[in-house]
N, C-alpha and C. Protein backbone atom coordinates (compact mmCIF):
# COMPACT_ATOMS: atom_id res chain seq x y z
N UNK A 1 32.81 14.69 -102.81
CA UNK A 1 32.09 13.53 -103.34
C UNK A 1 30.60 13.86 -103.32
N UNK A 2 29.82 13.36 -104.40
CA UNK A 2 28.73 13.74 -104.42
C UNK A 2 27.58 13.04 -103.55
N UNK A 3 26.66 13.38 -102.78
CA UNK A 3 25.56 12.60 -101.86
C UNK A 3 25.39 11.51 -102.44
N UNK A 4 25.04 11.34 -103.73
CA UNK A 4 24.70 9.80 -104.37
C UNK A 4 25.77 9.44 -104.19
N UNK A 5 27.53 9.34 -104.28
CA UNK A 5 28.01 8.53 -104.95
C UNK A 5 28.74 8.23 -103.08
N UNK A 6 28.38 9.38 -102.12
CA UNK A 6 28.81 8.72 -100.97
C UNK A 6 28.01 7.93 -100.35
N UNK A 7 26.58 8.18 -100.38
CA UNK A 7 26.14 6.53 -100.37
C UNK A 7 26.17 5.03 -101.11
N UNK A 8 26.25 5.34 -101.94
CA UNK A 8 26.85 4.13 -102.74
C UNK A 8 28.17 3.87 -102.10
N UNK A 9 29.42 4.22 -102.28
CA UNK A 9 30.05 3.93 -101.19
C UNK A 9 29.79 3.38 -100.08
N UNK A 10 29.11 4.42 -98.99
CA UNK A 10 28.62 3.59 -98.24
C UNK A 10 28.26 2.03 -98.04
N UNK A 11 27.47 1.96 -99.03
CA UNK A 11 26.42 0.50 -99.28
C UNK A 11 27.72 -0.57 -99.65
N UNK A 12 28.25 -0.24 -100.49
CA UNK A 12 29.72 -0.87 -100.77
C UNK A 12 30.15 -0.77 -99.97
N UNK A 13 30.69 -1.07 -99.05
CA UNK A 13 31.51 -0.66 -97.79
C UNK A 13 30.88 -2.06 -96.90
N UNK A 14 29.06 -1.75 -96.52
CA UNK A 14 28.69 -2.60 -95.82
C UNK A 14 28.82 -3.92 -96.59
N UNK A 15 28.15 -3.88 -97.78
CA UNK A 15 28.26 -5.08 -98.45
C UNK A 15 30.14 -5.93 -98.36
N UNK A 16 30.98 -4.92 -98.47
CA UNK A 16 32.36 -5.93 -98.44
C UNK A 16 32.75 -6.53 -96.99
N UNK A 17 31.83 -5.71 -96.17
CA UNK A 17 32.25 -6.28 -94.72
C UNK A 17 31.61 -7.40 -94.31
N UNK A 18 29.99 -7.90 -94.42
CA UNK A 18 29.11 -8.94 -94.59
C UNK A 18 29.71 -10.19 -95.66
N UNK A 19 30.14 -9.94 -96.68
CA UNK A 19 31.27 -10.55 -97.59
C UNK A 19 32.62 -11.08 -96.89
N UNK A 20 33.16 -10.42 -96.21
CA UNK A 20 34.64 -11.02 -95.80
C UNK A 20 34.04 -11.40 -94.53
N UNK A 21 33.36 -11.12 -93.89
CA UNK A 21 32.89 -12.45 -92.16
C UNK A 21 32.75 -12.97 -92.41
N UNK A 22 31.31 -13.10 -93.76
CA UNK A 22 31.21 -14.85 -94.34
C UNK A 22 32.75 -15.57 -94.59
N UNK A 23 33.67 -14.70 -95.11
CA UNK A 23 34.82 -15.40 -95.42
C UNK A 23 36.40 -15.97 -94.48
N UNK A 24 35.45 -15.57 -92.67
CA UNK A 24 36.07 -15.61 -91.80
C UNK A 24 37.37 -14.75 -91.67
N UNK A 25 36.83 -13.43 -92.53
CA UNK A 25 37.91 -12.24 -91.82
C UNK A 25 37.40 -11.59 -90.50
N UNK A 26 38.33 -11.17 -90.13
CA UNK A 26 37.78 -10.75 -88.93
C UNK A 26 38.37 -8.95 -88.87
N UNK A 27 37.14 -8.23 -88.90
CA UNK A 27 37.02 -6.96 -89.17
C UNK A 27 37.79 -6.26 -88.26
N UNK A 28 38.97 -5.48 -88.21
CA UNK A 28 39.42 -4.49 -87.42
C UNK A 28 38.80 -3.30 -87.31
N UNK A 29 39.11 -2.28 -88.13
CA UNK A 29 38.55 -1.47 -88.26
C UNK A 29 38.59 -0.58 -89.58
N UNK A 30 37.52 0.37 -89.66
CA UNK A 30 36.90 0.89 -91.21
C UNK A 30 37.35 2.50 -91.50
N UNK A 31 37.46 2.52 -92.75
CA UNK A 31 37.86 4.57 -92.48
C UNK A 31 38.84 4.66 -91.73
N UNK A 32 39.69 4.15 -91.43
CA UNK A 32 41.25 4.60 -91.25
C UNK A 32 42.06 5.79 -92.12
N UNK A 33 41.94 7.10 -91.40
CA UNK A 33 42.47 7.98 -92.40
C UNK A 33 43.76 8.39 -92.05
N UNK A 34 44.27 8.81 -92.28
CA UNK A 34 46.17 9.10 -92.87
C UNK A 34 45.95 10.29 -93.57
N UNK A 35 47.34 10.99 -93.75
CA UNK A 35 47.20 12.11 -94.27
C UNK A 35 47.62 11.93 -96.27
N UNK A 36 47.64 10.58 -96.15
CA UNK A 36 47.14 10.11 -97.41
C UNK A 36 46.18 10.15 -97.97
N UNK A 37 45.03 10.01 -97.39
CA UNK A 37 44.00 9.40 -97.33
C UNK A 37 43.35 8.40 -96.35
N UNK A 38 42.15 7.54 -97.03
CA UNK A 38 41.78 6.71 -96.15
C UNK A 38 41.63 5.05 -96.87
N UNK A 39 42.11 4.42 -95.42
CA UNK A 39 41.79 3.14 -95.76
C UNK A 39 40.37 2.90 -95.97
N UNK A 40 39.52 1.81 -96.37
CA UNK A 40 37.97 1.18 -96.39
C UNK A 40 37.87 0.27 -95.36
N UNK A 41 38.53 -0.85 -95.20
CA UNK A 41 38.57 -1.53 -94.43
C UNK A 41 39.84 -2.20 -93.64
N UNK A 42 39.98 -2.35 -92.91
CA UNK A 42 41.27 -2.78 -92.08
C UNK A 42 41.00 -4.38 -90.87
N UNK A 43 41.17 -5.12 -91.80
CA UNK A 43 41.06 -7.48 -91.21
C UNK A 43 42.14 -7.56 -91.28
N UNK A 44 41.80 -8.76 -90.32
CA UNK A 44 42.85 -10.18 -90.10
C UNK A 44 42.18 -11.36 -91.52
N UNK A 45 43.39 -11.34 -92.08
CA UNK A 45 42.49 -13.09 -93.18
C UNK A 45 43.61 -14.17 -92.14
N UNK A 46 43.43 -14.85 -91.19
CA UNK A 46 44.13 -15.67 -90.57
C UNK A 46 45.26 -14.60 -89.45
N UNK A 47 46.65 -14.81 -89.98
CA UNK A 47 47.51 -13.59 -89.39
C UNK A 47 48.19 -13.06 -90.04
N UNK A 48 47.54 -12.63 -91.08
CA UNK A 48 48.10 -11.28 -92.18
C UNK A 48 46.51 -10.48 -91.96
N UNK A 49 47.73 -9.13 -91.61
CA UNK A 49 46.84 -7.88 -92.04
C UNK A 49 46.21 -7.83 -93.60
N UNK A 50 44.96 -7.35 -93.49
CA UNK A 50 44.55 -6.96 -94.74
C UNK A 50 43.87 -5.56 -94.97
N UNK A 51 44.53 -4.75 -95.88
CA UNK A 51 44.37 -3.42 -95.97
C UNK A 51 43.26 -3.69 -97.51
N UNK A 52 42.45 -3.11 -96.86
CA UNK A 52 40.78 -3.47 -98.46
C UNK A 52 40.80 -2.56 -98.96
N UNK A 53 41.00 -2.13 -100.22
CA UNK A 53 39.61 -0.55 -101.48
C UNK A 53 38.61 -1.36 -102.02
N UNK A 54 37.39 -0.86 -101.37
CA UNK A 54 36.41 -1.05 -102.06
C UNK A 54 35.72 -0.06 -102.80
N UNK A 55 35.54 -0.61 -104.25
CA UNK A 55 35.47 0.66 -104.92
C UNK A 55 33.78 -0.11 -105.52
N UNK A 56 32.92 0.82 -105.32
CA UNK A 56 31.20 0.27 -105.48
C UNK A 56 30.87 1.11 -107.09
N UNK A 57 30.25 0.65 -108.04
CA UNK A 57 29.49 0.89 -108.95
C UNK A 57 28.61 0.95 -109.05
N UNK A 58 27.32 2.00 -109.65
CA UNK A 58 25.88 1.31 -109.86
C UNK A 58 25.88 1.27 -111.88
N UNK A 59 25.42 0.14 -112.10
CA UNK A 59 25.69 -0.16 -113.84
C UNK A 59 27.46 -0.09 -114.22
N UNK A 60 27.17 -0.27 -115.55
CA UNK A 60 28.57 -0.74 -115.95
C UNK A 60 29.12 0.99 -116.86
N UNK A 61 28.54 1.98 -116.68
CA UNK A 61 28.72 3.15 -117.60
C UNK A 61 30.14 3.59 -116.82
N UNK A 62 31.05 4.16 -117.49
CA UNK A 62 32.38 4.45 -117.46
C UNK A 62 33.34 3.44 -116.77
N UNK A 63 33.30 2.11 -117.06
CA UNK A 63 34.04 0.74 -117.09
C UNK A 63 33.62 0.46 -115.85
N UNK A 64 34.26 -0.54 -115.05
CA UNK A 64 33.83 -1.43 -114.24
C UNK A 64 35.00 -0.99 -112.85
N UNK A 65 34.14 -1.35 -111.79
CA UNK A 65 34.86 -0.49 -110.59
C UNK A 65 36.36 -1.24 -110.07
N UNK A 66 36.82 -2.39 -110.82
CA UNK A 66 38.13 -2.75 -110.53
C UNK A 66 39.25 -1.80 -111.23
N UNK A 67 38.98 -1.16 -111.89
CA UNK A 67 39.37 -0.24 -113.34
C UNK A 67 39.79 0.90 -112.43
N UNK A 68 39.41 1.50 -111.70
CA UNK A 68 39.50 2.88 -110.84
C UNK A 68 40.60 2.50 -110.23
N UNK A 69 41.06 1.20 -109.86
CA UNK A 69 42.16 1.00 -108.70
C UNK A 69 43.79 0.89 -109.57
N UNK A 70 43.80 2.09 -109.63
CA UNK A 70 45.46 1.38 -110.40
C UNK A 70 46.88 1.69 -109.42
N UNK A 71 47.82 1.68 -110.12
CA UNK A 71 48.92 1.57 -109.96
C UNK A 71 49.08 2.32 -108.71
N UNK A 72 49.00 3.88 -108.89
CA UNK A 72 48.99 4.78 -108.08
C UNK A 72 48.19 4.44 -106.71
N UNK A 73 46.80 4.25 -107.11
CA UNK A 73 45.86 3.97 -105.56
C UNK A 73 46.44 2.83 -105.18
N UNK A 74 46.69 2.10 -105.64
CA UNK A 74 47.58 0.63 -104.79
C UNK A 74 48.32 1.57 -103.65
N UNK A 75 49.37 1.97 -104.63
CA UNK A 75 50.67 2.85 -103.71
C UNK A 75 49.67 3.48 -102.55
N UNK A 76 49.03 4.27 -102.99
CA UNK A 76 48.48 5.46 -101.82
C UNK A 76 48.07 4.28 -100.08
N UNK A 77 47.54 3.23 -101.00
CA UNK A 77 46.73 2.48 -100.16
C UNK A 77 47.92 1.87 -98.94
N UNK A 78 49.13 1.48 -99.63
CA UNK A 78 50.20 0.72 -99.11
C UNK A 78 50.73 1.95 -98.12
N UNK A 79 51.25 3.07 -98.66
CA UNK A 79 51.35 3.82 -97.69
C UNK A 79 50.97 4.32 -96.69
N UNK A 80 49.20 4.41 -96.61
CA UNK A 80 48.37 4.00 -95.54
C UNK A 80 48.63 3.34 -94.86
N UNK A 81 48.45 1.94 -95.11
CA UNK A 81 49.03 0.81 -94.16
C UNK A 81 50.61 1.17 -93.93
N UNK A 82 51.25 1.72 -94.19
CA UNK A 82 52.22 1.45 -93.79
C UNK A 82 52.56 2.61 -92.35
N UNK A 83 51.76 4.00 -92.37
CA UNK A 83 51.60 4.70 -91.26
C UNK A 83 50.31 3.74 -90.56
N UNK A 84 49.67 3.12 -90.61
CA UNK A 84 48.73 2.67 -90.13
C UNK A 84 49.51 1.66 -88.85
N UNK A 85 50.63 1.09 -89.16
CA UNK A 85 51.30 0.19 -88.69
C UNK A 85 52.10 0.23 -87.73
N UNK A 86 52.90 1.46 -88.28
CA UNK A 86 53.73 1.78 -87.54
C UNK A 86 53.34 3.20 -86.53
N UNK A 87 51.88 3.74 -86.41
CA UNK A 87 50.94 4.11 -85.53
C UNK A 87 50.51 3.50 -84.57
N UNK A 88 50.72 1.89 -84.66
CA UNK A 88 50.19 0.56 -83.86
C UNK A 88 51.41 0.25 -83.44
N UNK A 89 52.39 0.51 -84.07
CA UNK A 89 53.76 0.17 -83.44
C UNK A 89 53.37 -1.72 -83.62
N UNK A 90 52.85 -2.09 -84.65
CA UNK A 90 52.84 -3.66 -84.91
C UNK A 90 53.68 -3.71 -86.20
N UNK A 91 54.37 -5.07 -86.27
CA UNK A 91 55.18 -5.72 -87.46
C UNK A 91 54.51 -7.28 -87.89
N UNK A 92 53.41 -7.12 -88.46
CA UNK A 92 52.99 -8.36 -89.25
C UNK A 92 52.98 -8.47 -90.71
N UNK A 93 52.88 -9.66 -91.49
CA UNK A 93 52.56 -9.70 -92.50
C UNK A 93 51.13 -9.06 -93.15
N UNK A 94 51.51 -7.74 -93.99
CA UNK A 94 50.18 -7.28 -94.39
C UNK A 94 50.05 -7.49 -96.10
N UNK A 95 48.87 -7.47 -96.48
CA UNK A 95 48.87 -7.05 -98.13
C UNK A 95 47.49 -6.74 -98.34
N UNK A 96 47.57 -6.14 -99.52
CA UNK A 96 46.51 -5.45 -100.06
C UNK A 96 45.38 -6.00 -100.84
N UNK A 97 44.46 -5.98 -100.16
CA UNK A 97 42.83 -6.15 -101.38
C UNK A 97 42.08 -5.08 -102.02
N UNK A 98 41.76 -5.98 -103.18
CA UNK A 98 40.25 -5.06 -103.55
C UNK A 98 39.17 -5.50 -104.00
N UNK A 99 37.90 -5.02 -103.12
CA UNK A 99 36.48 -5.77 -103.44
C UNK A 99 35.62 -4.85 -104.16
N UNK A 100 35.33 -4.89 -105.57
CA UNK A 100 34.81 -4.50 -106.27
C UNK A 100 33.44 -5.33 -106.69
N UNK A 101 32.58 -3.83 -106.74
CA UNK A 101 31.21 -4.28 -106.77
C UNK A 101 30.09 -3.64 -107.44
N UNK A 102 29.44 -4.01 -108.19
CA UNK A 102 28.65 -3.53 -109.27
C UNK A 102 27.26 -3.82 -108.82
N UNK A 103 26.64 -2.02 -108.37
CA UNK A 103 25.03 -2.83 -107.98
C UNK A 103 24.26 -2.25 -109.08
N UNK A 104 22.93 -3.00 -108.81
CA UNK A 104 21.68 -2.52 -110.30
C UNK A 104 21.00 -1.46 -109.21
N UNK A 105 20.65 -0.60 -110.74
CA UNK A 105 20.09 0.77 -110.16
C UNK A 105 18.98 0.50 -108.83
N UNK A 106 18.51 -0.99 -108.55
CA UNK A 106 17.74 -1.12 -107.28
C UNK A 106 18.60 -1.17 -106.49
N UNK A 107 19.50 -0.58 -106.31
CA UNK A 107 20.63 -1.62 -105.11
C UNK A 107 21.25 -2.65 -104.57
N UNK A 108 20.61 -3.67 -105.29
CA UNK A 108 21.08 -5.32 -105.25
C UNK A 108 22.07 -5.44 -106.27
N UNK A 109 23.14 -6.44 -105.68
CA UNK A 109 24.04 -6.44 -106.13
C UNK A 109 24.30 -7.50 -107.07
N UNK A 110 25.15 -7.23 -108.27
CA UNK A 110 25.08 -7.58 -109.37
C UNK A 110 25.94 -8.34 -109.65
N UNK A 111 26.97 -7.96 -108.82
CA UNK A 111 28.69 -8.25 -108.89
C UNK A 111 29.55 -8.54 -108.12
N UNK A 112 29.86 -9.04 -107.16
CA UNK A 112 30.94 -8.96 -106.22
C UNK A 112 32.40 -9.61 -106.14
N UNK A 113 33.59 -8.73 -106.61
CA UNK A 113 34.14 -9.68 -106.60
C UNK A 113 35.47 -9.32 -105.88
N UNK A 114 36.08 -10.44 -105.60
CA UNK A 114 37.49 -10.30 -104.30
C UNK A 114 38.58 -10.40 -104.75
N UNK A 115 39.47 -9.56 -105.29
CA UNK A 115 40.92 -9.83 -105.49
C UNK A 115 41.99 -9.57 -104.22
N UNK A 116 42.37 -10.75 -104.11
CA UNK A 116 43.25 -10.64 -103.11
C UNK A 116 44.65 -10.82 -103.33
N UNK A 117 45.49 -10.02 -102.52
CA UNK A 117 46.96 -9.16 -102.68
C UNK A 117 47.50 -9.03 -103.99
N UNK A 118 46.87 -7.70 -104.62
CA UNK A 118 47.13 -6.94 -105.46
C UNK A 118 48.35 -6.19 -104.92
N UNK A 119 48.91 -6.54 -103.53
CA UNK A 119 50.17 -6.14 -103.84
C UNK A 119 50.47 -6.33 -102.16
């Protein structure tokens, strides 16, 4: 990944976590990696697990950052959680988000938005 686009990430990352406290999630933990890959974020929304991709944009050039998350990254993501889980040796209700976010080339954000259980 390139230095720019892992800070942007980054910044996306903080921004979805300041976003879901306001929304009374309560943050587990971030970068959860698997030999899948990695989770972004890992909340409680009440008592369902919530497994997050946050996928960050700066401008709208090569479509919009909900667009990156398809079919496949769902899967990858679910499978995550699903070693994630049974690593915890826990059985709760989990499902999947994604907070997609579009900032202007200053860094302020343009866009934020929350789809919740995409699967």
């Amino acid at each position: 990944m390139k230095s720019n686009n892992k800070v942007t990430g980054n910044r996306g990352e903080e921004l979805a976590v300041v976003y879901l406290q306001k929304k009374h999630f309560l943050i587990i933990e971030r970068n959860f990696r698997t030999r899948f890959g990695e989770i972004d974020i890992i909340c409680r929304d009440g008592q369902t697990l919530v497994f997050v991709e946050v996928k960050t944009k700066i401008g709208h050039d090569f479509g919009e950052p909900e667009e990156m998350v398809n079919k496949s990254k769902i899967g990858k993501v679910k499978r995550m959680g699903e070693v994630y889980l049974q690593d915890k040796g826990i059985n709760v209700s989990c499902r999947v988000d994604v907070v997609a976010i579009v900032l202007e080339n200053n860094g302020s954000v343009e866009r934020l938005e929350h789809y919740q259980a995409v699967y």
